[in-house]
Protein backbone atom coordinates (compact mmCIF):
# COMPACT_ATOMS: atom_id res chain seq x y z
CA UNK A 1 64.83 289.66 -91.39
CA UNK A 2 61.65 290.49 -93.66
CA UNK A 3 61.60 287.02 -95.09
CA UNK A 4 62.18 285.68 -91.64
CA UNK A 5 59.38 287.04 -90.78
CA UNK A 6 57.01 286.50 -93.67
CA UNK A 7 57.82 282.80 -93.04
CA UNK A 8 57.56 282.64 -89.62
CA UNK A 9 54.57 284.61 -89.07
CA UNK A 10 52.54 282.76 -91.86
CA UNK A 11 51.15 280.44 -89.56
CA UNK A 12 50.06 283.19 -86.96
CA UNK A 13 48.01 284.32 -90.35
CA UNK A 14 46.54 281.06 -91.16
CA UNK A 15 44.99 281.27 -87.71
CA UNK A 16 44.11 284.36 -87.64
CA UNK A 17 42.06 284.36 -91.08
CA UNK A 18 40.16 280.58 -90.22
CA UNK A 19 39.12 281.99 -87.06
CA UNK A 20 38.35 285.51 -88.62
CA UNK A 21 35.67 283.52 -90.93
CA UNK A 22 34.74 280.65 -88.34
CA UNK A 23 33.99 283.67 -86.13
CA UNK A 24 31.40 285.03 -88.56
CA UNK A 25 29.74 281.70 -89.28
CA UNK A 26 29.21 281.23 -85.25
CA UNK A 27 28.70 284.70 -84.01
CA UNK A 28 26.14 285.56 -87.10
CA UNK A 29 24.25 282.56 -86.05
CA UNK A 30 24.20 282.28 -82.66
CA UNK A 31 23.86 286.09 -81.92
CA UNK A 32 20.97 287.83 -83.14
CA UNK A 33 21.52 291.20 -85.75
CA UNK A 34 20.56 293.42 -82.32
CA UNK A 35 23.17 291.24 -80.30
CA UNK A 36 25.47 291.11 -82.83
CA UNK A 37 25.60 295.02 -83.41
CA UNK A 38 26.07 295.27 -79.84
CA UNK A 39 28.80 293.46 -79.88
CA UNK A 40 30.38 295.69 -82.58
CA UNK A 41 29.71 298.90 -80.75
CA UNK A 42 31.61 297.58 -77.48
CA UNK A 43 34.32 296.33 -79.76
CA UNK A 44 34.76 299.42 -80.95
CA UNK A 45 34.61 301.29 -77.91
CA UNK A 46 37.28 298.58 -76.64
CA UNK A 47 39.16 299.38 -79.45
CA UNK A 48 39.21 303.48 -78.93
CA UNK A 49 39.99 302.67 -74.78
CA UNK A 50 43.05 300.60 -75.49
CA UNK A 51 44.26 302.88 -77.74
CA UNK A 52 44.04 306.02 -75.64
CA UNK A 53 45.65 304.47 -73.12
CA UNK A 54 48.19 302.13 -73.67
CA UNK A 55 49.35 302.05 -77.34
CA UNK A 56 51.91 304.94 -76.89
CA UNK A 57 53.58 302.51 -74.57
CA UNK A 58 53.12 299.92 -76.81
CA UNK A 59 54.38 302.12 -79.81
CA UNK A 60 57.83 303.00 -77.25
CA UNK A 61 58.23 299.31 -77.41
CA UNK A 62 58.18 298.40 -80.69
CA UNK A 63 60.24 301.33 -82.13
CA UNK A 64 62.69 301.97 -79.55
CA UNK A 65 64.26 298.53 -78.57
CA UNK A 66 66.28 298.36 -81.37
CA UNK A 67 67.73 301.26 -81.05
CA UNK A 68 68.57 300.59 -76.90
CA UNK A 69 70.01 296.93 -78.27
CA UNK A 70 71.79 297.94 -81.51
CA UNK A 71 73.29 301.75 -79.91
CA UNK A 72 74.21 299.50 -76.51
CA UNK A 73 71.49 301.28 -73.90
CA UNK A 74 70.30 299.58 -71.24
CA UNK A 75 67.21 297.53 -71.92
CA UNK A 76 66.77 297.04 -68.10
CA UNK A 77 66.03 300.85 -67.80
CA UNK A 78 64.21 300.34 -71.39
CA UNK A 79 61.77 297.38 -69.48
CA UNK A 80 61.93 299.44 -66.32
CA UNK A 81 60.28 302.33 -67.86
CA UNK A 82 57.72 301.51 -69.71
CA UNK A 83 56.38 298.73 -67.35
CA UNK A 84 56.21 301.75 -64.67
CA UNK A 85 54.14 303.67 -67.47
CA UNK A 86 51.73 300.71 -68.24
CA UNK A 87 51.47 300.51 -64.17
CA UNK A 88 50.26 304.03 -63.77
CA UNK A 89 47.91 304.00 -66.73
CA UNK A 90 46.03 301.05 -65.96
CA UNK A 91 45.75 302.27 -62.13
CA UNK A 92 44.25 305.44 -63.53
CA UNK A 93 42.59 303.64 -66.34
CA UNK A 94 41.26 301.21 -63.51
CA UNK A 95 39.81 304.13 -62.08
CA UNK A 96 38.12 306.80 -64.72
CA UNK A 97 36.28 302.98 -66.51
CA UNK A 98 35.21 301.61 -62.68
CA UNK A 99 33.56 305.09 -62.40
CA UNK A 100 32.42 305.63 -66.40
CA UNK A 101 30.49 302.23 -66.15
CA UNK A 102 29.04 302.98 -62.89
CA UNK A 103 27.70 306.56 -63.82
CA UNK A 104 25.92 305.53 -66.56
CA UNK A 105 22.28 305.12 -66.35
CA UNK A 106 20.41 301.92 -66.87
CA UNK A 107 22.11 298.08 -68.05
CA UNK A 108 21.12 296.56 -70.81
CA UNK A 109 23.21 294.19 -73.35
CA UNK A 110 25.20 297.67 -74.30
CA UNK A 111 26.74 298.16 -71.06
CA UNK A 112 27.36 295.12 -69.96
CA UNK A 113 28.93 294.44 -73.33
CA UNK A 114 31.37 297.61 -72.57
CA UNK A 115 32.07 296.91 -69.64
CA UNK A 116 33.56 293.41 -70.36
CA UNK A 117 35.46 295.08 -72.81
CA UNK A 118 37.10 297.43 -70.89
CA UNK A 119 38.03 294.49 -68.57
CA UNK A 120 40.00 292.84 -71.32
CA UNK A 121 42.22 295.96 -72.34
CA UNK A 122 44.30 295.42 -69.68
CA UNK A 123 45.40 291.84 -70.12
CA UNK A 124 45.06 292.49 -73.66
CA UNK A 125 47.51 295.32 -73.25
CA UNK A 126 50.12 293.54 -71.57
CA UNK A 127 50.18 291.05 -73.67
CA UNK A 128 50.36 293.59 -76.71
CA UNK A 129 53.31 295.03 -74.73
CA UNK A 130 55.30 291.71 -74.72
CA UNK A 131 54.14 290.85 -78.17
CA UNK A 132 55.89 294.10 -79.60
CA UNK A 133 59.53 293.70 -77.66
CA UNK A 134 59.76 290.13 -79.17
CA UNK A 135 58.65 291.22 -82.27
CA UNK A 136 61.59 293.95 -82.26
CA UNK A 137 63.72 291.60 -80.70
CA UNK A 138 63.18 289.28 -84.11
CA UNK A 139 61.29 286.71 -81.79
CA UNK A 140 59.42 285.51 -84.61
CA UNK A 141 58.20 282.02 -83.18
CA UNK A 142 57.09 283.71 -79.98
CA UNK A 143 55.42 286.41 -80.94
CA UNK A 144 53.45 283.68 -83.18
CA UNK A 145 52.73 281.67 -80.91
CA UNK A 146 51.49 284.29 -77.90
CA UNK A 147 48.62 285.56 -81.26
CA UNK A 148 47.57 281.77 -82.18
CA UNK A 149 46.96 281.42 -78.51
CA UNK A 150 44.98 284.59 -77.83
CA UNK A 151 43.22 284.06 -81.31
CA UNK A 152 41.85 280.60 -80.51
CA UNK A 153 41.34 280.94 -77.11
CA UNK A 154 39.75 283.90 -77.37
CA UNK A 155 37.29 282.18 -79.83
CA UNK A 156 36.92 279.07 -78.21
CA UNK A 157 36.21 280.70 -75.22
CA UNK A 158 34.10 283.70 -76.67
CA UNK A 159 31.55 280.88 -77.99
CA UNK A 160 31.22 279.24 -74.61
CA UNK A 161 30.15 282.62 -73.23
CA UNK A 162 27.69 282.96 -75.95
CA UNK A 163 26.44 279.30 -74.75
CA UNK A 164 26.35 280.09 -71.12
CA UNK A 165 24.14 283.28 -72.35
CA UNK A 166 26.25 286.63 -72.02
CA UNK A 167 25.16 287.11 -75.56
CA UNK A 168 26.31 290.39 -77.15
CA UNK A 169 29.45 290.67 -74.55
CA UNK A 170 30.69 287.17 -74.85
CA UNK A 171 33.33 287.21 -77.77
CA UNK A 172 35.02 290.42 -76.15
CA UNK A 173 35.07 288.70 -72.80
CA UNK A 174 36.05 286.01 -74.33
CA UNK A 175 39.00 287.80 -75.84
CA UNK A 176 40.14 289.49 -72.43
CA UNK A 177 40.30 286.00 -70.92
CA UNK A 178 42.11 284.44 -73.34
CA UNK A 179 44.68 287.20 -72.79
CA UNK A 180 44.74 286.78 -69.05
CA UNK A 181 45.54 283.01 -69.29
CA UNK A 182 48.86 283.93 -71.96
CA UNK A 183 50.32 286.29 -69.79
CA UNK A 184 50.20 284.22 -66.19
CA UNK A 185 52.72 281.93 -68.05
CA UNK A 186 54.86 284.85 -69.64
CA UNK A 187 54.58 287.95 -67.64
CA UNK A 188 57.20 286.66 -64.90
CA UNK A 189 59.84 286.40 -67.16
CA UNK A 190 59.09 289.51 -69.12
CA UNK A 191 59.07 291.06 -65.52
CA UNK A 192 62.26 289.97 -64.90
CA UNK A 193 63.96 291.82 -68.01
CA UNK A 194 63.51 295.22 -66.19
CA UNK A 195 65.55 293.97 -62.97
CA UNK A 196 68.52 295.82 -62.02
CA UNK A 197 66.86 298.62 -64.24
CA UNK A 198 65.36 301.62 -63.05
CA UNK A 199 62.36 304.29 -63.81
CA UNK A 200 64.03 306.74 -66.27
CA UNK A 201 61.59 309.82 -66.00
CA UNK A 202 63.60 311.66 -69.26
CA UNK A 203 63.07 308.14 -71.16
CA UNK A 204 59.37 308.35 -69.89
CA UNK A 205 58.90 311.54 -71.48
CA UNK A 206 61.17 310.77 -74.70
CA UNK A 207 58.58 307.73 -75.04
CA UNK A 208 55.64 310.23 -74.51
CA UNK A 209 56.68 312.45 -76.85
CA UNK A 210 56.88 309.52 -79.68
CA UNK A 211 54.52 307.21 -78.58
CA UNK A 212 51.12 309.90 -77.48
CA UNK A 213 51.22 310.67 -81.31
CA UNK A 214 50.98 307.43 -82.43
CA UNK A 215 48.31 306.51 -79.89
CA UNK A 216 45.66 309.95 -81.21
CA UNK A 217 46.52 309.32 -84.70
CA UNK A 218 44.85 305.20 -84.28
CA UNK A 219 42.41 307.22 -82.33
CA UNK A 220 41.63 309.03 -85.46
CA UNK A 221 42.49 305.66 -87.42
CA UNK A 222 39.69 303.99 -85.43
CA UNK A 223 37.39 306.78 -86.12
CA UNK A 224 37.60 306.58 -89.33
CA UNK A 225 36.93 302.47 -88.82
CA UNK A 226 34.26 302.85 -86.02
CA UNK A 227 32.49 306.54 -86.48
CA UNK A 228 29.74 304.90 -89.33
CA UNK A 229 28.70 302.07 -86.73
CA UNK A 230 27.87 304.78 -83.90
CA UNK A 231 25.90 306.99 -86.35
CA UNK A 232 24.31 303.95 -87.96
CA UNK A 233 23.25 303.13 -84.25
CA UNK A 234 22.04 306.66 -84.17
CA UNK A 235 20.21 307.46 -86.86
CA UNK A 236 18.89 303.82 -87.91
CA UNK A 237 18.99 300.76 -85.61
CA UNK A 238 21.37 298.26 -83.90
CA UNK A 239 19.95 295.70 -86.53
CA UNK A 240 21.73 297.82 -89.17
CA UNK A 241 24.61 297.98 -87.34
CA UNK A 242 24.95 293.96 -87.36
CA UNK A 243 23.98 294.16 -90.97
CA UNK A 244 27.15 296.23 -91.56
CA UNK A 245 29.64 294.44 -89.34
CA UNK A 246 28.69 291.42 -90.98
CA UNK A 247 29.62 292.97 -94.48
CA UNK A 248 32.56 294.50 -93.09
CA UNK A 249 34.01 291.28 -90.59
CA UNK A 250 34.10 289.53 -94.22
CA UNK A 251 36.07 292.18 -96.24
CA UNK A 252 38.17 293.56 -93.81
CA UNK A 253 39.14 290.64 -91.40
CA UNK A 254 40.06 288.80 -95.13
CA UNK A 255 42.67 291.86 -96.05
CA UNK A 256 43.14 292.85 -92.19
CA UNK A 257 44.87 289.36 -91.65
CA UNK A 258 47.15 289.56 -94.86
CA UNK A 259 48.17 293.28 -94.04
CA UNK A 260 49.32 292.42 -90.43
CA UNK A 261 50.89 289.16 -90.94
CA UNK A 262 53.22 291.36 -93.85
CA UNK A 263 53.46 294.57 -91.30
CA UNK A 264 54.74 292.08 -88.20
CA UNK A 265 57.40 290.51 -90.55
CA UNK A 266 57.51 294.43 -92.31
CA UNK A 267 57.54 297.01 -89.66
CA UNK A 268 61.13 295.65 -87.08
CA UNK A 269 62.51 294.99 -90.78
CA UNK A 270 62.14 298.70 -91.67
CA UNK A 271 63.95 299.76 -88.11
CA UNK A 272 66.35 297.47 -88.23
CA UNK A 273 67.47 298.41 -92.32
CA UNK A 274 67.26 302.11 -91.67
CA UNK A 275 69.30 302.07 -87.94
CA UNK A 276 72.07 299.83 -89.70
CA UNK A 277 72.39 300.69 -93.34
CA UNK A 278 71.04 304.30 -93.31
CA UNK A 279 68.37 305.17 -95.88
CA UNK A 280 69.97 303.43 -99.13
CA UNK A 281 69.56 299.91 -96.70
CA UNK A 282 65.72 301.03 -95.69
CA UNK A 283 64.91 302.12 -100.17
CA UNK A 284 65.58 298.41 -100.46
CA UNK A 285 63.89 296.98 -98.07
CA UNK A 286 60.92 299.15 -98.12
CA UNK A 287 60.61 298.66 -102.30
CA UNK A 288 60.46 295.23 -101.83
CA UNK A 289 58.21 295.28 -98.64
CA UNK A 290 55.78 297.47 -100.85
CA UNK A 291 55.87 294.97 -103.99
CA UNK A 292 54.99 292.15 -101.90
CA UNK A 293 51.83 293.96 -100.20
CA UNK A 294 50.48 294.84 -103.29
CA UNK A 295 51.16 291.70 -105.49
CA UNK A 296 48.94 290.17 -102.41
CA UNK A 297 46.46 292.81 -101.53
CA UNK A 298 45.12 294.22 -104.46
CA UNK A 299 44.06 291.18 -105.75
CA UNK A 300 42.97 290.01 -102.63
CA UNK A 301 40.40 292.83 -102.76
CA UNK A 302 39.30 292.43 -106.21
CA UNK A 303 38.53 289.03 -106.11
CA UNK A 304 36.34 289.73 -102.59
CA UNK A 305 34.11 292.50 -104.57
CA UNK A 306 33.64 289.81 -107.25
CA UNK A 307 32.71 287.06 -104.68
CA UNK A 308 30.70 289.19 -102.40
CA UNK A 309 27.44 287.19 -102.78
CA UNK A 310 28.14 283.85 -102.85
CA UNK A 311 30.95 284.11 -99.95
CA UNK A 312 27.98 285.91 -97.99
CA UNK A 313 25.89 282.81 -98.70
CA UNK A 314 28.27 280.26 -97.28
CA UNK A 315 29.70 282.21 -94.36
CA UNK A 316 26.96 284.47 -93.14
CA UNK A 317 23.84 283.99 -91.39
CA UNK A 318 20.32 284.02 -93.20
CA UNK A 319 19.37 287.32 -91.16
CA UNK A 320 22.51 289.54 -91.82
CA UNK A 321 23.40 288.00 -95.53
CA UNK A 322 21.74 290.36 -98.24
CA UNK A 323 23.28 293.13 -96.19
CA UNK A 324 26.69 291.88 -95.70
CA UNK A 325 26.76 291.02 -99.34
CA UNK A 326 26.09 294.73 -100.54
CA UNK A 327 29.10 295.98 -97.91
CA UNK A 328 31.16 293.69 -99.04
CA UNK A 329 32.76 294.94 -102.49
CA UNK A 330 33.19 298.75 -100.93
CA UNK A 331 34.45 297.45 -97.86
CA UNK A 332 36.93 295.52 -99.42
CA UNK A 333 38.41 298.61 -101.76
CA UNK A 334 38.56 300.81 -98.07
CA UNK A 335 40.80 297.71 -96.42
CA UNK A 336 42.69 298.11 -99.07
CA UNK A 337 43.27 301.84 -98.60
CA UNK A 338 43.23 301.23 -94.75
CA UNK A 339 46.26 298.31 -94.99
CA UNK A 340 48.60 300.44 -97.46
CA UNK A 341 48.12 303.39 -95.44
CA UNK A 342 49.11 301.53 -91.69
CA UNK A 343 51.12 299.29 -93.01
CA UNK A 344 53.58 301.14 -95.93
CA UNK A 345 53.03 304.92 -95.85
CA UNK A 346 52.48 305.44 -92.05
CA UNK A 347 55.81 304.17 -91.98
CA UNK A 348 57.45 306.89 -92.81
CA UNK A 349 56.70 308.87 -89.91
CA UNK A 350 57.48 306.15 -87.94
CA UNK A 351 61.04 305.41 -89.27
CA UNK A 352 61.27 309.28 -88.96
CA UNK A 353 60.35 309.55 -85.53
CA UNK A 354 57.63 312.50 -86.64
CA UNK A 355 55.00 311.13 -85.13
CA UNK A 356 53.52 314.74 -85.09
CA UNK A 357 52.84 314.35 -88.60
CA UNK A 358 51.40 311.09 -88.49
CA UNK A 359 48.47 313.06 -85.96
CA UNK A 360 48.20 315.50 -88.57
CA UNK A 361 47.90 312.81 -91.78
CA UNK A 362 45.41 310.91 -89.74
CA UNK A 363 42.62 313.87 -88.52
CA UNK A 364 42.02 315.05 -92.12
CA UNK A 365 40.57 311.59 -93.44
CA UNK A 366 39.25 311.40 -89.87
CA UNK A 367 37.55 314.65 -90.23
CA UNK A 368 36.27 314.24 -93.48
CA UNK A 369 34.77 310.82 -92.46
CA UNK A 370 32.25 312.29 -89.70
CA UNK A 371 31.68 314.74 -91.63
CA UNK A 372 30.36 312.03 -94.97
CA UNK A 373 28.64 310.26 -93.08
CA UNK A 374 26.59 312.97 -91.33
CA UNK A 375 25.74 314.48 -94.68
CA UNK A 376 25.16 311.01 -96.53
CA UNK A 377 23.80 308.54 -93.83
CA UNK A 378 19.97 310.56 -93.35
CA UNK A 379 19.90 310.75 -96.84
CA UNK A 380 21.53 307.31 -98.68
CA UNK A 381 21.13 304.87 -95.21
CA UNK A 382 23.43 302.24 -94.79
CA UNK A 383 24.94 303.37 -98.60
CA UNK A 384 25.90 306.69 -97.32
CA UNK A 385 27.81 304.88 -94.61
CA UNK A 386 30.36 302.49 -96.90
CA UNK A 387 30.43 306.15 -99.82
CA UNK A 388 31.79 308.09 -97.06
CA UNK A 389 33.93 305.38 -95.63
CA UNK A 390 35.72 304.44 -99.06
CA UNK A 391 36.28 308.27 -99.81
CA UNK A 392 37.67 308.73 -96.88
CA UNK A 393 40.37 305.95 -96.56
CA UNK A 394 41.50 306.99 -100.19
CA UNK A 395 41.79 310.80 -98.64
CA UNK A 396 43.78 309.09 -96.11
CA UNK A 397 45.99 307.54 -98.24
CA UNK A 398 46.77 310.34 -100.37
CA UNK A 399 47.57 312.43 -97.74
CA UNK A 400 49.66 310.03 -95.85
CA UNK A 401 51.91 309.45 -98.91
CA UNK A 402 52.76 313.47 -99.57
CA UNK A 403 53.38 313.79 -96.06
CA UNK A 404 55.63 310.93 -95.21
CA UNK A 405 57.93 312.20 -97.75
CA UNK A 406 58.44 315.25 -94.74
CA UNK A 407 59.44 312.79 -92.31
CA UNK A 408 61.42 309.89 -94.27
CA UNK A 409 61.10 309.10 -97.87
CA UNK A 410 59.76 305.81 -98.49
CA UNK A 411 59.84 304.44 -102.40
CA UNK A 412 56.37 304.62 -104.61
CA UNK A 413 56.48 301.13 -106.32
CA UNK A 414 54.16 302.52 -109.30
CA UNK A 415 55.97 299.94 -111.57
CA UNK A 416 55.42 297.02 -109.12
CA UNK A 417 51.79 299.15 -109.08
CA UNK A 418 51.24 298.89 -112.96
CA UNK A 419 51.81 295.56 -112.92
CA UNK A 420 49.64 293.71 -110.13
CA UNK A 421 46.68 296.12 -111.45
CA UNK A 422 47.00 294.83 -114.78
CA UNK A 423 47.74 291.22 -113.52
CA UNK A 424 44.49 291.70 -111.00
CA UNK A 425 41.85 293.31 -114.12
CA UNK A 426 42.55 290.24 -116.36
CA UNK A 427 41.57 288.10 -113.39
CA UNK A 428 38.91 290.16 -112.71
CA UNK A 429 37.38 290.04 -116.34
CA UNK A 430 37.92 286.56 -116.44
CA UNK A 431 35.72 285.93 -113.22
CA UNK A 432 33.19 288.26 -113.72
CA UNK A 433 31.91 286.31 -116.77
CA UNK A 434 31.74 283.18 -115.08
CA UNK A 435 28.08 281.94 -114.34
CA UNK A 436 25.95 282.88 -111.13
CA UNK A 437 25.68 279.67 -109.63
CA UNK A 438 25.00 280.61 -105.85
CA UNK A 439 25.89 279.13 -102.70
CA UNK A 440 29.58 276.81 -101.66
CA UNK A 441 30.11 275.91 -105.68
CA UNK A 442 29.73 279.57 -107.10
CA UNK A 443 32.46 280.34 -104.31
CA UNK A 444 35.08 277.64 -105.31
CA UNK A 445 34.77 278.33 -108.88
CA UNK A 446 35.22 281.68 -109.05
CA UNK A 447 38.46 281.71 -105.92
CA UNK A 448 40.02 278.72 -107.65
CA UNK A 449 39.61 280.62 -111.69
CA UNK A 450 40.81 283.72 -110.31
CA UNK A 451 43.71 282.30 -108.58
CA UNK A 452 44.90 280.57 -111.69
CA UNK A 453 44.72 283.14 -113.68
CA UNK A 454 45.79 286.36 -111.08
CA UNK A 455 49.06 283.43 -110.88
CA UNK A 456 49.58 282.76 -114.34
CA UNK A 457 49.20 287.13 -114.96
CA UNK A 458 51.18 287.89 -112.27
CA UNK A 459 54.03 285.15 -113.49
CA UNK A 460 54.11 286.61 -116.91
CA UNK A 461 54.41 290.15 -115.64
CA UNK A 462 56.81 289.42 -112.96
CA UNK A 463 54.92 290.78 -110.29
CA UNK A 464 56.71 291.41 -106.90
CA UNK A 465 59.69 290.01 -108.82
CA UNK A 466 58.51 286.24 -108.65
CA UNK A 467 59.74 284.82 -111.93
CA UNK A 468 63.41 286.97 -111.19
CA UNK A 469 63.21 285.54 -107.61
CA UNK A 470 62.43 281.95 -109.33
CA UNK A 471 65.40 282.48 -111.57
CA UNK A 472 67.87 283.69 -109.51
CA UNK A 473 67.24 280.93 -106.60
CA UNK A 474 67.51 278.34 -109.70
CA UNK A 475 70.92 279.50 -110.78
CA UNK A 476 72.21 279.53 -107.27
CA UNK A 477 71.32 275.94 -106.69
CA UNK A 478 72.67 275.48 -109.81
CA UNK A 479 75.99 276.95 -108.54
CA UNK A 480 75.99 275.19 -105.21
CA UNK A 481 75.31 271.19 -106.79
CA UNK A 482 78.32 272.28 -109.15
C-alpha cells in the first residue's frame, strides 16, 4: 500500500512543489513586502481557525475508517457521525467568526485579509474531510486528483484576485474558492455514504476523545510555525514579516511538499500494517517508511542551505530577496525537524491512539518557542526569530521520539541515518567549493553537481536500500523471463 501510494501520489507532489515556487515568483512580485506579510499573518490565522475547529473531525476520519471497514462496523453510522459533527461546528464556527470580524475595530488590508480566510475554512474543511476517507480508503487517484485541483485552482484563481486588486487577501480567497468549486461536484456522493446511517452520540464522543488531541497539539504545531511572524509583526514591521515568509515559503514549501506527498502514501500504510499484522507488520513498514524520508529529506535540506542565494535570486522578488536568502539555510534545517517529527515520530501516538501524549510532546517545543523568540527577537531581530525557531523544532523532535516509545514503538533507522548523512556531507563538500556565479546558472550547477553526486553516494552506501532494491527486482525478472 506504501508504494501504492508513493507512486500514485507523486504527481499530486509535482503540483504541489511547481505551484509552491510559481507562487513565490507571482505573489513576491505582484504583492508588495507590507501586502505580502499580510497575507502571511491571515494565513496563519486561517491556519490556527481550521485547526481548532475541524481537524479532530478530520483526524476521526483518517484514523478510524479502517478500523470500521477492516473490524466490519458500519461506515454509514461512521459518515453519519462525523458529517453531524462538521455540521454543528461550522454552524457555531459560522457564528463566533461572523461576530469576531465584526467586533473588531477599524478595516484595513489585515482584516479583510482574515476575514476571507475564515471564509475558506469551511469549504476547505470539507474537502479535507473527503480527502482523508479516500485516503484511508486507499483512494489514491482521488485523493490526487481533489489536491491538484484545489492547488491550481486555488493559484490560478488567487492571482486573478490579486489582478482585480484584493491584494494581501487574494491568494487565501483564492484558496477557499477553489475548494468550494471541488466539493459542488463531490460532496453529493460523499453525502450519500452516511444514508441509512445514523448520529452515534458514543462514536461522537469516542472521536472527541481521539481527534480534540490531535487538533491542540497542530494548534501548538502551528505555534511553533506561526508564533515568530506575529511577534515579528509586533516588535518590527509587516515588511519584516514578508521578508521572512519569503525565506521561509522557499525552504519549507520545498521540504513541506516532499514530507506530505511520503506521509499521504505513509500515514493509511502505518494503520493498515499495524490493524492487520500487529506490531511485527507495522516495524516493517515503518523502518522502511523512515529510510525513504530521510534518504530524500536530509539531502533535500542540505542542498537548499547551500543554494540559498542564488535560488533567492531566480525565484524571489528584488524587494524581499537578501532577506529570504539569509532565512533560507535555517529554515530549511527546522522543515527538516518539523517533517520527521509530523510525519514519522508523531506517528506513534497516532498508531497508539494516545493522542494525550501527542498534546503533551507538542506544548514543550511550543512553549519553548514563545518563549525564544521573546527573549531573542528585541535583541538579535529577524535572527532571533529563525535561532529560536530551529531550537525549537529540534526540542520537538527529541521529545516526540522518547515519548512515542509510551504510546507505540516505532523503529530509529540510525543505520539508514548514518548513511544518508554521510551520503548528504560528501555532496555537500563537493558543492560548497563550486564557484559563486549568481543568478539561474549558479542554481543549475550547483542542483545538477549535488544530485550526481548525493546519487552516486547514496548508491554506493545503499541508502534507503536502493542498490538491494535494484538487485533484488533484477533477479526476479531474471526468474520470471526464465
Amino acid at each position: 500500500m506504501f508504494w501504492r501510494g508513493v507512486v500514485g501520489y507523486l504527481p499530486m507532489n509535482v503540483v504541489q512543489g511547481l505551484v509552491g515556487f510559481l507562487s513565490i515568483v507571482v505573489f513576491t512580485r505582484w504583492l508588495s513586502p507590507a501586502d505580502f506579510g499580510v497575507y502571511a499573518l491571515a494565513f496563519s490565522a486561517m491556519s490556527l481557525a481550521h485547526t481548532l475547529v475541524f481537524t479532530w473531525i478530520e483526524a476521526a476520519m483518517a484514523r478510524f475508517y479502517a478500523a470500521e471497514a477492516v473490524g466490519g462496523g458500519r461506515l454509514a453510522d461512521h459518515f453519519a457521525t462525523l458529517y453531524r459533527c462538521w455540521l454543528l461546528a461550522a454552524l457555531g464556527f459560522v457564528a463566533i467568526g461572523g461576530a469576531v470580524i465584526a467586533l473588531c475595530p477599524g478595516g484595513g488590508p489585515v482584516k479583510l485579509a482574515v476575514g476571507a480566510g475564515l471564509a475558506a475554512i469551511l469549504a476547505r474543511s470539507l474537502a479535507k474531510l473527503n480527502q482523508e476517507r479516500r485516503r484511508a480508503a486507499g483512494d489514491v487517484r482521488g485523493a490526487a486528483l481533489m489536491d491538484m485541483a484545489q492547488t491550481l485552482g486555488g493559484f490560478a484563481l488567487g492571482f486573478g484576485l490579486i489582478l482585480a486588486g484584493l491584494r494581501g487577501a487574494a491568494p487565501i480567497a483564492g484558496l477557499g474558492a477553489a475548494a468550494a468549486v471541488v466539493m459542488i461536484f463531490l460532496l453529493p456522493a460523499e453525502l450519500r455514504r452516511g444514508a441509512g446511517g445514523r448520529f452515534d452520540a458514543g462514536r461522537a464522543r469516542r472521536y472527541a476523545a481521539y481527534g480534540l488531541p490531535v487538533a491542540l497539539s497542530l494548534i501548538f504545531a502551528l505555534a511553533l510555525a506561526t508564533t515568530d511572524r506575529f511577534l515579528l509583526a509586533a516588535y518590527l514591521n509587516p515588511e519584516t514579516v514578508g521578508v521572512y515568509q519569503a525565506g521561509y515559503s522557499l525552504a519549507n514549501r520545498t521540504l513541506d511538499v516532499m514530507f506530505i506527498w511520503l506521509g499521504a502514501a505513509g500515514g493509511p500504510a502505518l494503520i493498515v500494517a499495524l490493524e492487520r499484522g500487529g506490531g511485527e507488520a507495522l516495524a516493517r513498514a515503518a523502518r522502511e517508511q523512515a529510510g525513504l524520508m530521510l534518504a530524500l529529506a536530509l539531502p533535500a535540506s542540505v542542498g537548499l542551505a547551500l543554494v540559498a542565494r542564488p535560488l533567492a535570486d531566480v525565484l524571489v522578488g528584488p524587494s524581499l530577496r537578501q532577506g529570504a536568502a539569509q532565512v533560507t539555510p535555517w529554515i530549511a534545517a527546522s522543515a527538516l525537524f518539523a517533517g520527521l517529527t509530523t510525519y514519522y515520530s508523531h506517528q506513534a501516538f497516532t498508531l497508539g491512539r494516545r493522542t494525550g501524549l501527542l498534546l503533551f510532546a507538542m506544548s514543550l517545543p511550543a512553549a519553548a518557542n514563545l518563549a525564544m523568540n521573546l527573549a531573542l527577537i528585541p535583541r538579535m531581530g529577524l535572527t532571533g526569530a529563525l535561532v529560536a525557531t530551529t531550537a525549537s523544532y529540534g526540542l520537538g523532535l527529541a521529545v516526540s521520539i522518547l515519548l512515542g516509545r509510551l504510546a507505540q514503538p516505532l523503529p530509529l533507522p540510525l543505520g539508514a541515518l548514518a548513511r544518508t548523512a554521510l551520503a548528504a556531507a560528501l555532496m555537500g563538500v563537493v558543492v560548497a567549493s563550486l564557484p559563486s556565479l549568481g543568478g539561474a546558472f549558479e542554481l543549475a550547477l550547483k542542483a545538477g553537481v549535488g544530485a550526481l553526486v548525493y546519487g552516486i553516494a547514496a548508491y554506493g552506501l545503499d541508502v534507503a536500500e536502493i542498490r538491494s532494491r535494484g538487485r533484488r527486482a533484477l533477479a526476479l525478472r531474471a526468474r520470471l523471463a526464465t
